[in-house]
Protein backbone atom coordinates (compact mmCIF):
# COMPACT_ATOMS: atom_id res chain seq x y z
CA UNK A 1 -97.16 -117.11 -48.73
CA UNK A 2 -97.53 -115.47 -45.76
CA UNK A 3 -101.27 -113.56 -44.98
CA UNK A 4 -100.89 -110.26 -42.84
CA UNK A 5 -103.77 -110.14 -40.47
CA UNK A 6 -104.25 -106.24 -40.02
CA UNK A 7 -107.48 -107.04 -37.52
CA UNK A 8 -106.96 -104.91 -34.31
CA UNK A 9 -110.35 -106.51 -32.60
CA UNK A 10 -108.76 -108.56 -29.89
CA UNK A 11 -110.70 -111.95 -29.06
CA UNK A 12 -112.90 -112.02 -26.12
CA UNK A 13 -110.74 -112.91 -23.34
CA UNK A 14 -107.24 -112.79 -25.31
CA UNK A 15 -104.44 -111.29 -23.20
CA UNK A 16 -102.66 -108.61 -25.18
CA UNK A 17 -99.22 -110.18 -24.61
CA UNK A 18 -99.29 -113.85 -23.08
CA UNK A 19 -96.43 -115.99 -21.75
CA UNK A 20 -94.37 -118.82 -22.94
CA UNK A 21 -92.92 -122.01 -21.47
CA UNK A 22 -89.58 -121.90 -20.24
CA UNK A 23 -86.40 -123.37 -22.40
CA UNK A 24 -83.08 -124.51 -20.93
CA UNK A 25 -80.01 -122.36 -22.60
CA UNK A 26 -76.92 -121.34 -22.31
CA UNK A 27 -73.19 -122.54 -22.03
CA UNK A 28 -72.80 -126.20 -21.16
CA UNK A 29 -69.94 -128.86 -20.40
CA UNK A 30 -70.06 -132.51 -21.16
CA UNK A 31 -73.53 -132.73 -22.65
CA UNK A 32 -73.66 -135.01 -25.59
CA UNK A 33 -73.90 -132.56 -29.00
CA UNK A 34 -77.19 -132.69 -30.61
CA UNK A 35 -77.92 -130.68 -33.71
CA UNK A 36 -80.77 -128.57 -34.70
CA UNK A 37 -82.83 -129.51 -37.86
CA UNK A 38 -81.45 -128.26 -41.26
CA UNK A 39 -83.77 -125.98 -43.68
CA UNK A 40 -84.03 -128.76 -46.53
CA UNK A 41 -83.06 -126.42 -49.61
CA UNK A 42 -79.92 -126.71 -51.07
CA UNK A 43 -77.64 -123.44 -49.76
CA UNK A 44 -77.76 -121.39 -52.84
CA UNK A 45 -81.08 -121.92 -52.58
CA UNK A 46 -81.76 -120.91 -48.99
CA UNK A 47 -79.53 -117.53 -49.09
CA UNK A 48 -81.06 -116.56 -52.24
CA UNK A 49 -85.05 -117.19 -51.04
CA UNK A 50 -83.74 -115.44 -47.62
CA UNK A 51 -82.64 -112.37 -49.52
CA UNK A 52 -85.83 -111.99 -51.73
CA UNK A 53 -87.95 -112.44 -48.45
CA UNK A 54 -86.97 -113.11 -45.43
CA UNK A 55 -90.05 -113.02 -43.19
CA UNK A 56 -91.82 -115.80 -44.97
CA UNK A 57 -89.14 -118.03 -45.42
CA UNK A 58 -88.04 -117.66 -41.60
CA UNK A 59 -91.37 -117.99 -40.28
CA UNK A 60 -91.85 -121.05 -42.56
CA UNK A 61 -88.64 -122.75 -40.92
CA UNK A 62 -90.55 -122.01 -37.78
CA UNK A 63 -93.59 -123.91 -38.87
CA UNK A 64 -92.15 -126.87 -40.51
CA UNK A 65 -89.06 -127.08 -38.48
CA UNK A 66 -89.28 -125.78 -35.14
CA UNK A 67 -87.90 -123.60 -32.39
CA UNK A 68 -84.04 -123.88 -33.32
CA UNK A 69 -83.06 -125.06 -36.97
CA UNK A 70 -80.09 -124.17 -39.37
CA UNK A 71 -79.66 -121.86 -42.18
CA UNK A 72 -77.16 -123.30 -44.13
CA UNK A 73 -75.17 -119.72 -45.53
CA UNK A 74 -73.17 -120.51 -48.81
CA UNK A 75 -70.41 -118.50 -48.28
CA UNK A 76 -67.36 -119.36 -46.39
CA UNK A 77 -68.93 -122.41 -46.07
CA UNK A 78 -70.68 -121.23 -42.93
CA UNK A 79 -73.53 -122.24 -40.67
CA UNK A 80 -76.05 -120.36 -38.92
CA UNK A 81 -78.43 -122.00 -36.04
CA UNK A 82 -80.92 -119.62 -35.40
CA UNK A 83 -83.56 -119.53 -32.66
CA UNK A 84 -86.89 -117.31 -32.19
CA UNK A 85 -87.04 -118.39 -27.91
CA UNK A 86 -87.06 -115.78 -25.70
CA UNK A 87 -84.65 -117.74 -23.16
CA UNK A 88 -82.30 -118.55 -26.03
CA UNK A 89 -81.82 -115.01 -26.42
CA UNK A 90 -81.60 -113.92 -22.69
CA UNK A 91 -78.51 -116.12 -22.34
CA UNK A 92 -76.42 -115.03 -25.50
CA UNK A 93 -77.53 -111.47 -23.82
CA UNK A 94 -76.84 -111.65 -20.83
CA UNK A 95 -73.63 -114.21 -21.38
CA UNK A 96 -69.75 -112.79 -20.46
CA UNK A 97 -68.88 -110.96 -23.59
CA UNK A 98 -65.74 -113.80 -24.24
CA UNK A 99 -68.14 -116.37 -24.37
CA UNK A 100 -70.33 -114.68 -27.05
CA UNK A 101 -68.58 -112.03 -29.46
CA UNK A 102 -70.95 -110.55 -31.45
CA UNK A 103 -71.14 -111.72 -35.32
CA UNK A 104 -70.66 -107.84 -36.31
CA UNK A 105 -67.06 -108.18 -36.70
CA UNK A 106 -68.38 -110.25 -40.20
CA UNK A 107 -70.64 -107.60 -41.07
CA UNK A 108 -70.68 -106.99 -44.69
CA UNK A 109 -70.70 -103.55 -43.17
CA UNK A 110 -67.32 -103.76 -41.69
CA UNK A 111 -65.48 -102.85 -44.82
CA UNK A 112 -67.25 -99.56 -44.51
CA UNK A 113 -67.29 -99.09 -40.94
CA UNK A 114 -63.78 -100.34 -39.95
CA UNK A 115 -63.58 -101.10 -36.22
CA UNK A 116 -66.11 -98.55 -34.39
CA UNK A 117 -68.22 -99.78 -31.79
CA UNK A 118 -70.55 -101.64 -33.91
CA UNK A 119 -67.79 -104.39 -35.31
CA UNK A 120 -65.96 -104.86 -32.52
CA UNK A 121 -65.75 -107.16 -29.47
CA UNK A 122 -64.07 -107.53 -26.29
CA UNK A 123 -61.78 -105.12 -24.00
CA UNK A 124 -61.87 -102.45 -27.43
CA UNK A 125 -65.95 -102.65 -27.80
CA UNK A 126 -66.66 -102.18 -23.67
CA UNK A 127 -63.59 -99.34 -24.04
CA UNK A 128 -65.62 -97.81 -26.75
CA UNK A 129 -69.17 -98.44 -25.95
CA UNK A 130 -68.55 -96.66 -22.24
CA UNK A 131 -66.61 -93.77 -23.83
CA UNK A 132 -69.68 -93.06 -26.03
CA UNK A 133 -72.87 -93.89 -23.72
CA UNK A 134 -73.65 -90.77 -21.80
CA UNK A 135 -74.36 -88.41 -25.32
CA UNK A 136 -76.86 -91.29 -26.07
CA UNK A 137 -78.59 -91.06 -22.76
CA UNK A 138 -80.35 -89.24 -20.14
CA UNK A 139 -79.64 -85.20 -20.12
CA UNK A 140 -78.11 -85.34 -23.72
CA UNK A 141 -81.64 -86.70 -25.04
CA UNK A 142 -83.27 -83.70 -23.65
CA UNK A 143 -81.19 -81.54 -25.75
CA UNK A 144 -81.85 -82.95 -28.58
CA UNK A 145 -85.62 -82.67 -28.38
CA UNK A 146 -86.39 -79.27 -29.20
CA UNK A 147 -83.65 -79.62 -32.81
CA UNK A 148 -85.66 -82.43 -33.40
CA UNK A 149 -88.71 -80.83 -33.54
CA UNK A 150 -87.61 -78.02 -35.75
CA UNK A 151 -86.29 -80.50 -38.07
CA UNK A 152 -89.36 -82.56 -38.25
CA UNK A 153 -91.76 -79.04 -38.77
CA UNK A 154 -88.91 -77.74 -41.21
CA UNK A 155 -89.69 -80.96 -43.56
CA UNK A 156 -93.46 -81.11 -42.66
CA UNK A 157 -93.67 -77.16 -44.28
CA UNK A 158 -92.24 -78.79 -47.32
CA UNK A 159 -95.61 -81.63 -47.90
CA UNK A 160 -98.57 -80.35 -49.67
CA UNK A 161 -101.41 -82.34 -49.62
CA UNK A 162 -102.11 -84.49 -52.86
CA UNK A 163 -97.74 -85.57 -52.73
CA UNK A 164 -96.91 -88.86 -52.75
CA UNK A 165 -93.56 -90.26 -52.16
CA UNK A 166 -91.40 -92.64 -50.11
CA UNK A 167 -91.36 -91.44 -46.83
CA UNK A 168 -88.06 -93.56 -45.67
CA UNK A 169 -86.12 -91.09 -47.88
CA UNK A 170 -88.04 -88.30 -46.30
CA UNK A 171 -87.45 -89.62 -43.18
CA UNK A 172 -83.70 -90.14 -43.69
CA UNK A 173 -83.24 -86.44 -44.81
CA UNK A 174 -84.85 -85.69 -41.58
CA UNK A 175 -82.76 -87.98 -39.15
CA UNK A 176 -79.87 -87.30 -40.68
CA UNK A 177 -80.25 -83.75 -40.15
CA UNK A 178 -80.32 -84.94 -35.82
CA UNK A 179 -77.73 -87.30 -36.08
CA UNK A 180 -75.44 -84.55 -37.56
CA UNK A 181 -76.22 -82.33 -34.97
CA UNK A 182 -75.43 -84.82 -32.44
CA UNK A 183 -72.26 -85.85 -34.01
CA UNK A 184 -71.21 -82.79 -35.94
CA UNK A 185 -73.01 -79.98 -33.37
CA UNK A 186 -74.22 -78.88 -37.10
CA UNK A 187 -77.69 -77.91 -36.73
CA UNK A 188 -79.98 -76.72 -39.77
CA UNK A 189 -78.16 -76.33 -42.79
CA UNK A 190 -74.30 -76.27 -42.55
CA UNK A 191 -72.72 -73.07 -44.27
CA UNK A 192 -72.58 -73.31 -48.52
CA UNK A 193 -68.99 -74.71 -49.04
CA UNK A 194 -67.81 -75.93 -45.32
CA UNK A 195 -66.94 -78.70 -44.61
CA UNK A 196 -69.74 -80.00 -42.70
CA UNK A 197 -72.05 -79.53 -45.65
CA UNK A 198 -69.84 -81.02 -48.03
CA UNK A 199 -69.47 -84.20 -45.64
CA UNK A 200 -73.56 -84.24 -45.11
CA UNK A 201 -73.91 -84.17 -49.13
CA UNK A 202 -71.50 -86.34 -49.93
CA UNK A 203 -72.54 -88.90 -47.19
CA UNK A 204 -76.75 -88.48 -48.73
CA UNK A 205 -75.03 -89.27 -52.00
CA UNK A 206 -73.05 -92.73 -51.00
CA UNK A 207 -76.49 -93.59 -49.30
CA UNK A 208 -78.56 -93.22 -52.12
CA UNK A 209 -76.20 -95.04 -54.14
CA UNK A 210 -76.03 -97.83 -51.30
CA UNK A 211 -79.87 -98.13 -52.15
CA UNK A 212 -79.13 -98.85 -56.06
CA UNK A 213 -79.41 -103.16 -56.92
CA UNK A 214 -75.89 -102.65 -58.22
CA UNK A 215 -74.48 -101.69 -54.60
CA UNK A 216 -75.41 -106.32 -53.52
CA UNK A 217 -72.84 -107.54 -55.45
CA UNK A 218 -69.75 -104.72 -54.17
CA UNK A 219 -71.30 -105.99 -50.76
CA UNK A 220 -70.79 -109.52 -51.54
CA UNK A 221 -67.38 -108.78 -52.73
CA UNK A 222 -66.54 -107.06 -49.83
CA UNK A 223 -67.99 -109.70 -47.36
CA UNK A 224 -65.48 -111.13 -45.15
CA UNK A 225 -62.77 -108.28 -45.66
CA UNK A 226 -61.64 -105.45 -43.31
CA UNK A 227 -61.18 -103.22 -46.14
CA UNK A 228 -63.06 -102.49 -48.88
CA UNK A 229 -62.15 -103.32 -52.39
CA UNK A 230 -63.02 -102.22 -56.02
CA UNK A 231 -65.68 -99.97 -56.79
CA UNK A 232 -66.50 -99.65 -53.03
CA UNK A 233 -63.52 -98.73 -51.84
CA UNK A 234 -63.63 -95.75 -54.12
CA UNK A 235 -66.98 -94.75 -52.70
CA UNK A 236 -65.44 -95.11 -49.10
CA UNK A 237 -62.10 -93.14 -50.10
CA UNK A 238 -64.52 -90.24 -51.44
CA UNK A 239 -66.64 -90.06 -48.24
CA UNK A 240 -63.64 -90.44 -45.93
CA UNK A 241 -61.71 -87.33 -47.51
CA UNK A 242 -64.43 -85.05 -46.50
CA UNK A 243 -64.48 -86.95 -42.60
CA UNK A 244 -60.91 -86.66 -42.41
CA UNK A 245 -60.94 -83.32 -43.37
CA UNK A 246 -63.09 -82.29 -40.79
CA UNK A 247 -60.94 -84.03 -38.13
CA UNK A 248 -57.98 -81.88 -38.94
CA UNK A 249 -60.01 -78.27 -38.71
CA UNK A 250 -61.50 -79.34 -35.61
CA UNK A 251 -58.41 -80.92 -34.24
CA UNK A 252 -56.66 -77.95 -35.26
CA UNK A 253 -58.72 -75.62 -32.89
CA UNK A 254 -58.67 -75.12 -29.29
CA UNK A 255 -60.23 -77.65 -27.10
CA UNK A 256 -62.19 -74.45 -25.51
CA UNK A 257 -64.10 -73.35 -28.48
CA UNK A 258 -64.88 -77.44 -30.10
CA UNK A 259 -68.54 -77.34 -28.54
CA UNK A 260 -69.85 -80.27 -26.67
CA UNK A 261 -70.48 -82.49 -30.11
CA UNK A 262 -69.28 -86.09 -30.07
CA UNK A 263 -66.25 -85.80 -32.58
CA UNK A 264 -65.04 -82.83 -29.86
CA UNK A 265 -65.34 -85.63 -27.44
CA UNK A 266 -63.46 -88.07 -29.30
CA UNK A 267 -60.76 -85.51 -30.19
CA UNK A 268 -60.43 -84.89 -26.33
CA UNK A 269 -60.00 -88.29 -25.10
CA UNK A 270 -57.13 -90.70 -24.40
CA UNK A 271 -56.89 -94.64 -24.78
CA UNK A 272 -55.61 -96.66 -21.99
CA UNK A 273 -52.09 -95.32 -22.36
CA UNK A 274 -52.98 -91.70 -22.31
CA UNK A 275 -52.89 -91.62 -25.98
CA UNK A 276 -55.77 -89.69 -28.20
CA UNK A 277 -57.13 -91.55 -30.56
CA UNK A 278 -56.15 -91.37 -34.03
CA UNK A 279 -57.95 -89.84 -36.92
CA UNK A 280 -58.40 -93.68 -38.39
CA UNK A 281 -60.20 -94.48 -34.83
CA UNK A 282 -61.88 -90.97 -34.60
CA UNK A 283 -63.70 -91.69 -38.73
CA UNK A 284 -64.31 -95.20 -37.64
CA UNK A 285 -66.56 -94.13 -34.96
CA UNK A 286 -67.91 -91.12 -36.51
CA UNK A 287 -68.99 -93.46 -39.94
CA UNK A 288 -70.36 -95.91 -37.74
CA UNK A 289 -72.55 -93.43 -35.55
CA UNK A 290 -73.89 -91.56 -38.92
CA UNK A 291 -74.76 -95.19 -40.70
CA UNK A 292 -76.13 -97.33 -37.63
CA UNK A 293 -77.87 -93.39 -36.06
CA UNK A 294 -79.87 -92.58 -38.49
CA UNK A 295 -81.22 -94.96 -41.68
CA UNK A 296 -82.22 -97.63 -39.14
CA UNK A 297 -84.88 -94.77 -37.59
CA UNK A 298 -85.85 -93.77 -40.98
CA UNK A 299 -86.25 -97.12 -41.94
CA UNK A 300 -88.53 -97.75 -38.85
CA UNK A 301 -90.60 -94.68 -38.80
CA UNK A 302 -91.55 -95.56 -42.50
CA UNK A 303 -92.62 -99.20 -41.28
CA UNK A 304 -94.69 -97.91 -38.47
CA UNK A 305 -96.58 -95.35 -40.98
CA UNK A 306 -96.72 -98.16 -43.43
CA UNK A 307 -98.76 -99.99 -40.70
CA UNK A 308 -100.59 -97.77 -39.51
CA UNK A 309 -102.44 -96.60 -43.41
CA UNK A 310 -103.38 -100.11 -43.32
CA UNK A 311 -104.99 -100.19 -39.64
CA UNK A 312 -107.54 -97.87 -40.14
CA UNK A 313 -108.71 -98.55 -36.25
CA UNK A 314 -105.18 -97.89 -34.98
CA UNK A 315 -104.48 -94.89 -37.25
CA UNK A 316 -107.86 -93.35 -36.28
CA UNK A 317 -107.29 -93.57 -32.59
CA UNK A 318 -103.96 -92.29 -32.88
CA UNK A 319 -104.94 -89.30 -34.82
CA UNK A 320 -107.88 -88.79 -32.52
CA UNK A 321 -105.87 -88.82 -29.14
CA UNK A 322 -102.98 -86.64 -30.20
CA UNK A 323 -104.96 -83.85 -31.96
CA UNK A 324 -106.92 -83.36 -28.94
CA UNK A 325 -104.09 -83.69 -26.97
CA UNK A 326 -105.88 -86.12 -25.00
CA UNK A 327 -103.74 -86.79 -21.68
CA UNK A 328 -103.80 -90.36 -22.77
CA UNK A 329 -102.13 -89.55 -26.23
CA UNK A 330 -98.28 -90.21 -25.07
CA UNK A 331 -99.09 -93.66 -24.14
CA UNK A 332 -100.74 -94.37 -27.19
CA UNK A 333 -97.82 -92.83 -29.64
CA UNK A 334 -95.42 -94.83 -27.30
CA UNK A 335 -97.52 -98.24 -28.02
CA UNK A 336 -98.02 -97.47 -31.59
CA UNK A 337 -93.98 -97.37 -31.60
CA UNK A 338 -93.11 -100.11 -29.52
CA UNK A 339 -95.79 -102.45 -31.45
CA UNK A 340 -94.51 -100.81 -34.76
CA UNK A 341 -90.76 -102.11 -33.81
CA UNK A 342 -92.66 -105.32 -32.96
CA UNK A 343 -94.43 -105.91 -35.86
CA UNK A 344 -91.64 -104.65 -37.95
CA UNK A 345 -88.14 -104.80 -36.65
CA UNK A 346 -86.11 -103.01 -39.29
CA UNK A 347 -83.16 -105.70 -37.82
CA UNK A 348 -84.25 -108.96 -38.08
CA UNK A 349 -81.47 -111.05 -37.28
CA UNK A 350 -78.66 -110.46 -34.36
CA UNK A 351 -75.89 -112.87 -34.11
CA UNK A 352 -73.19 -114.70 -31.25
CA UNK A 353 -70.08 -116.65 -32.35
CA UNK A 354 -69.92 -118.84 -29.08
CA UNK A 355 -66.97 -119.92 -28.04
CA UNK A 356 -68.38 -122.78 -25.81
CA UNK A 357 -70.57 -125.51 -26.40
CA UNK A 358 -74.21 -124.18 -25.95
CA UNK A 359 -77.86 -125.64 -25.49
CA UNK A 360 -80.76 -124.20 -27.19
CA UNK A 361 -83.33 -125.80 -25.57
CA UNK A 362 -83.55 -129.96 -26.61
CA UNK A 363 -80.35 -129.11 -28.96
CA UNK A 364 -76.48 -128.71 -27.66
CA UNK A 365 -74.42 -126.86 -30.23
CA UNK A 366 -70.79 -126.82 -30.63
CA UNK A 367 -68.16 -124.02 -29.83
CA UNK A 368 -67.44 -122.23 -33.11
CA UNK A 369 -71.09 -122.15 -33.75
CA UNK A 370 -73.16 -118.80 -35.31
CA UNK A 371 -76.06 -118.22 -33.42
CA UNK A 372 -78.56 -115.91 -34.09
CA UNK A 373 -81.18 -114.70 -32.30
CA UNK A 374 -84.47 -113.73 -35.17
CA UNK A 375 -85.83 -110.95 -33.78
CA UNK A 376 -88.84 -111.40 -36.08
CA UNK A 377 -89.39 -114.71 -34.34
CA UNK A 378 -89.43 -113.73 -31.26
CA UNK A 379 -91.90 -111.03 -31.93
CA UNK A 380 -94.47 -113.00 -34.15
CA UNK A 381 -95.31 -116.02 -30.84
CA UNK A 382 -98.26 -116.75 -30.94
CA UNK A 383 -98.02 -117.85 -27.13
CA UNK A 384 -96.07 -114.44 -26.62
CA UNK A 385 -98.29 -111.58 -28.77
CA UNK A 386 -102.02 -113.56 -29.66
CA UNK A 387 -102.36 -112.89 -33.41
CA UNK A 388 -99.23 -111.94 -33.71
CA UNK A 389 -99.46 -110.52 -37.36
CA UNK A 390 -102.10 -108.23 -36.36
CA UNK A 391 -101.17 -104.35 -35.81
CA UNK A 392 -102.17 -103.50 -32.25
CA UNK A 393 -100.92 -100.74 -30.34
CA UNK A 394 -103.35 -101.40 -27.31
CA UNK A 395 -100.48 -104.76 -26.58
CA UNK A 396 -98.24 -102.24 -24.85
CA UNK A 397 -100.82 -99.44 -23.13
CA UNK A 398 -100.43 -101.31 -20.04
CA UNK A 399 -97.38 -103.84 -20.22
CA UNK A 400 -94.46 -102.82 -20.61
CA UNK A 401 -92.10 -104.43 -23.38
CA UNK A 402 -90.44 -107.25 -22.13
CA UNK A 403 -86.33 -107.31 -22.07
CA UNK A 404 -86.08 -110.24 -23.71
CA UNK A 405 -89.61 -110.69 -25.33
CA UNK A 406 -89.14 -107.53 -27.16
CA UNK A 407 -85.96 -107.18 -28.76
CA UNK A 408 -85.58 -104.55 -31.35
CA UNK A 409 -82.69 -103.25 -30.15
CA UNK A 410 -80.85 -106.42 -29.36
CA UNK A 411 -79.86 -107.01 -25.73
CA UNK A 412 -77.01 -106.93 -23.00
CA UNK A 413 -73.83 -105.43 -23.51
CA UNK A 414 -74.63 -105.26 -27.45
CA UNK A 415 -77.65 -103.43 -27.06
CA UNK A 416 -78.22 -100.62 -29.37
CA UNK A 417 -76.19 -97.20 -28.03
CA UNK A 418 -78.98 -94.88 -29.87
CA UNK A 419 -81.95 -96.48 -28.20
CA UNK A 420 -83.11 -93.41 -26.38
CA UNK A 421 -82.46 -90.76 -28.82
CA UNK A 422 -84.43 -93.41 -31.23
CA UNK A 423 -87.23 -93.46 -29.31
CA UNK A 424 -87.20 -89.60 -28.80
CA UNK A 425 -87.14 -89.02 -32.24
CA UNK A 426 -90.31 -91.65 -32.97
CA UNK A 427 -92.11 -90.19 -30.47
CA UNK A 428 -91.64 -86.74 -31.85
CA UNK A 429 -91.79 -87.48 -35.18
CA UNK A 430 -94.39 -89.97 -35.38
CA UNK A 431 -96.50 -87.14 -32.99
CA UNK A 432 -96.03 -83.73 -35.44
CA UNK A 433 -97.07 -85.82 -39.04
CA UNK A 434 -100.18 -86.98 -36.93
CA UNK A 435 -100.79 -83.56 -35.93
CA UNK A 436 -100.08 -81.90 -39.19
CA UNK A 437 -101.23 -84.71 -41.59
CA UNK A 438 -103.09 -87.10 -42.92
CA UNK A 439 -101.64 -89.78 -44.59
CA UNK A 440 -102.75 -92.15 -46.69
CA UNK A 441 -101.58 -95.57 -48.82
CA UNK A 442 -102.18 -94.93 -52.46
CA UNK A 443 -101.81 -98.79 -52.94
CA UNK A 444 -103.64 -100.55 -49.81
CA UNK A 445 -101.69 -103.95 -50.63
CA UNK A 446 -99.07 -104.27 -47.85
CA UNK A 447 -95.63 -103.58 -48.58
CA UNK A 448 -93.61 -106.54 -48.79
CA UNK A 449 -90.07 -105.95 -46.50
CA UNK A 450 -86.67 -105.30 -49.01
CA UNK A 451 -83.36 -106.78 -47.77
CA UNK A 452 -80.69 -104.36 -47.77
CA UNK A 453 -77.35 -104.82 -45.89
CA UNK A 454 -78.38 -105.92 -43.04
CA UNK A 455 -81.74 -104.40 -42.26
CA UNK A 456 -85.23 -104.82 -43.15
CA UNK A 457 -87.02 -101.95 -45.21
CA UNK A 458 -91.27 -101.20 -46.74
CA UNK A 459 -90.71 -102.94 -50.22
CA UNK A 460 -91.92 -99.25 -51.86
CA UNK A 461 -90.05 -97.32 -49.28
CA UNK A 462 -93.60 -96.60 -47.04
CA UNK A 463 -95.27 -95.19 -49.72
CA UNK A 464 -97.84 -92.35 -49.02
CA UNK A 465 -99.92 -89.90 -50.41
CA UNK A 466 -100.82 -86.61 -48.28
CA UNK A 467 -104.52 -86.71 -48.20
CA UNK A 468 -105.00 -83.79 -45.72
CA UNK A 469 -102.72 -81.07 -44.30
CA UNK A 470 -104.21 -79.42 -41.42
CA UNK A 471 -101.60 -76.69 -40.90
């Protein structure tokens, strides 16, 4: 069993964020193969104890095991060497993409998603990735901000104090909402009987079925495949007829009067041939961007609230800084995100198939081999973060995170396309419920984490009751 320290008192004289000792990695020729420790469970065993919860049974491989030991996956027969050092995951990162594909492409998402940028690798992902950066980054953020706002206040005018509910679904309604208007330039609510609001229903339905314990085994059905099967691919087929009939309108009008949304830019551009893409690649991209955009933001902003109702210090300072609009209170929202993504990285896990032989510190792994980089690990050293499963904001109001030391996002060429319009719509977010609310946990016991696909989510979905609404 693993205790959660919520203490935010920091020890006299203990750094905020410490260092660790250096680890050889990366891709090596001719050293003799040495293998990592196996988790001593049989494999049915492991996967199922890894599903129920992962965080204790990863950090107790840690304890008992080491830096670098195996997860032995029964499926496929397959292997997976994980590692929680910060060097170990600066060289799958910053690696040439050949030598490290990511393990996406075996996503039990990749039925769903097909081949957008998220489950692809080489020439394709950097082709895709670089035709979809700039609306993730820079000016495009700034737009963004002021329709995020108005979404956040429009849901906020809906809480009356004494409600309790799960705020990741109230947080999903809410992100969705931005990451349609990013993709679909549909902001507020789309028109009774378009399109666009037939595609938004339709996709809140499949994700609240996704949710159900029914939707595991269709997932494990559909592991392994390219395209789903069974009762999933019906769900897909009924999502994709309202996607692909949004492609056609849109494709059907002008190029002048699309709008500067990012299924106009798709429709606009041309492969490496001069070719546009097709309405299979347009929905592949467009799928991925809605599922990877927006439920992984919910999911966090209900883990950071679900930390906070339990830090009393933390929450208190918070609330105290930004409703006096104390010039210090951007910092402080920034470190209460950055140490909520710590604490509670809604991915845990990001993986490398390498395709050389590769050392991970005292051990030298084989070409073929899964490697994944835990996240959690990394984020819960002791040497790294002092009592690491304390909730302390105060870590990051004068360091910075570290590239490699704080990962929630995953790294190099992989990293995480929505990064910045995440982080915009934490900050805003997390800012306007402190300002407006206060929130409570109507059951203090922390919320164990719920394995779903291939995130991490609060157990109870970040429960909360509205004890006070101040406007």
């Amino acid at each position: 069993m693993t205790v959660i320290d919520t203490s935010t008192a920091p020890s006299a004289g203990d750094p905020l964020i410490g260092s660790f000792a250096p680890s050889p990695a990366g891709p090596v020729d001719g050293l003799p193969l040495v293998a990592p420790p196996v988790i001593p469970l049989p494999a049915p065993i492991q996967l199922a104890r890894f599903g129920r919860r992962p965080l204790p049974f990863l950090f107790r491989a840690r304890r008992e095991l080491g830096e670098v030991f195996t997860f032995d996956v029964p499926i496929e027969d397959r292997e997976l060497v994980i590692t929680g050092h910060p060097d170990h995951a600066k060289s799958l990162f910053t690696a040439k993409p050949d030598l490290v594909p990511s393990m996406t492409a075996e996503s039990p998402l990749r039925p769903i998603m097909g081949e957008g940028v998220l489950t692809t690798n080489g020439d394709r992902h950097m082709r895709q990735r670089k035709l979809l950066l700039p609306p993730f980054h820079g000016e495009a953020i700034k737009q963004y901000e002021a329709m995020i706002e108005a979404t956040i206040h429009r849901e906020l005018d809906r809480w009356k104090q004494g409600d309790t509910f799960r705020l990741a679904e109230r947080m999903q309604a809410v992100t969705l909402d931005v990451i349609m208007a990013g993709i679909f330039g549909v902001e507020g609510e789309p028109p009774e009987g378009s399109t666009e609001r037939r595609l938004r229903d339709m996709t809140r339905r499949a994700l609240s079925m996704s949710e159900k314990p029914w939707f595991v085994p269709l997932e494990l059905r559909n592991l392994g495949r390219t395209e789903p099967v069974g009762l999933l691919k019906r769900l897909i087929d009924a999502v994709d007829r309202h996607y692909y009939q949004l492609i056609r309108e849109r494709r059907a009008q002008p190029e002048a009067e699309r709008g500067t949304d990012i299924l106009s830019l798709l429709l606009s551009v041309t492969d490496e041939d001069g070719v546009l893409l097709t309405d299979h690649e347009i929905r592949d991209e467009l799928i991925t961007l809605v599922l990877a955009g927006h439920e992984t933001t919910a999911n966090q902003l209900a883990w950071a609230f679900e930390r906070l109702t339990r830090t009393p210090a933390a929450h208190a300072t918070l609330r105290d800084l930004v409703r006096r609009d104390d010039e210090g209170a951007g910092a402080y929202v920034e470190a209460t995100i950055h140490e909520a993504m710590r604490a509670r990285p809604v991915i845990p896990l990001v993986g490398r198939h390498v395709t050389s032989d590769w050392q991970l510190g005292e051990y030298v792994v084989p070409a073929g081999t899964r490697i994944s980089v835990a996240i959690i690990l990394v984020h819960h050293r002791e040497d790294l973060y002092p009592q690491p499963f304390a909730f302390r904001p105060e870590r990051f109001l004068a360091t910075k995170p570290g590239t490699y030391t704080w990962i929630p996002f995953g790294g190099g060429t992989r990293r995480c396309l929505g990064a910045a319009l995440a982080m915009a719509e934490m900050r805003i977010v997390l800012r306007a419920i402190t300002e407006r609310m206060d929130l409570e946990a109507p059951d203090p016991t922390p919320e164990r984490e719920q394995h779903r696909n291939v995130t991490l989510l609060p157990g109870r979905g970040g429960q909360v009751t509205v004890a006070r609404r101040l406007s």
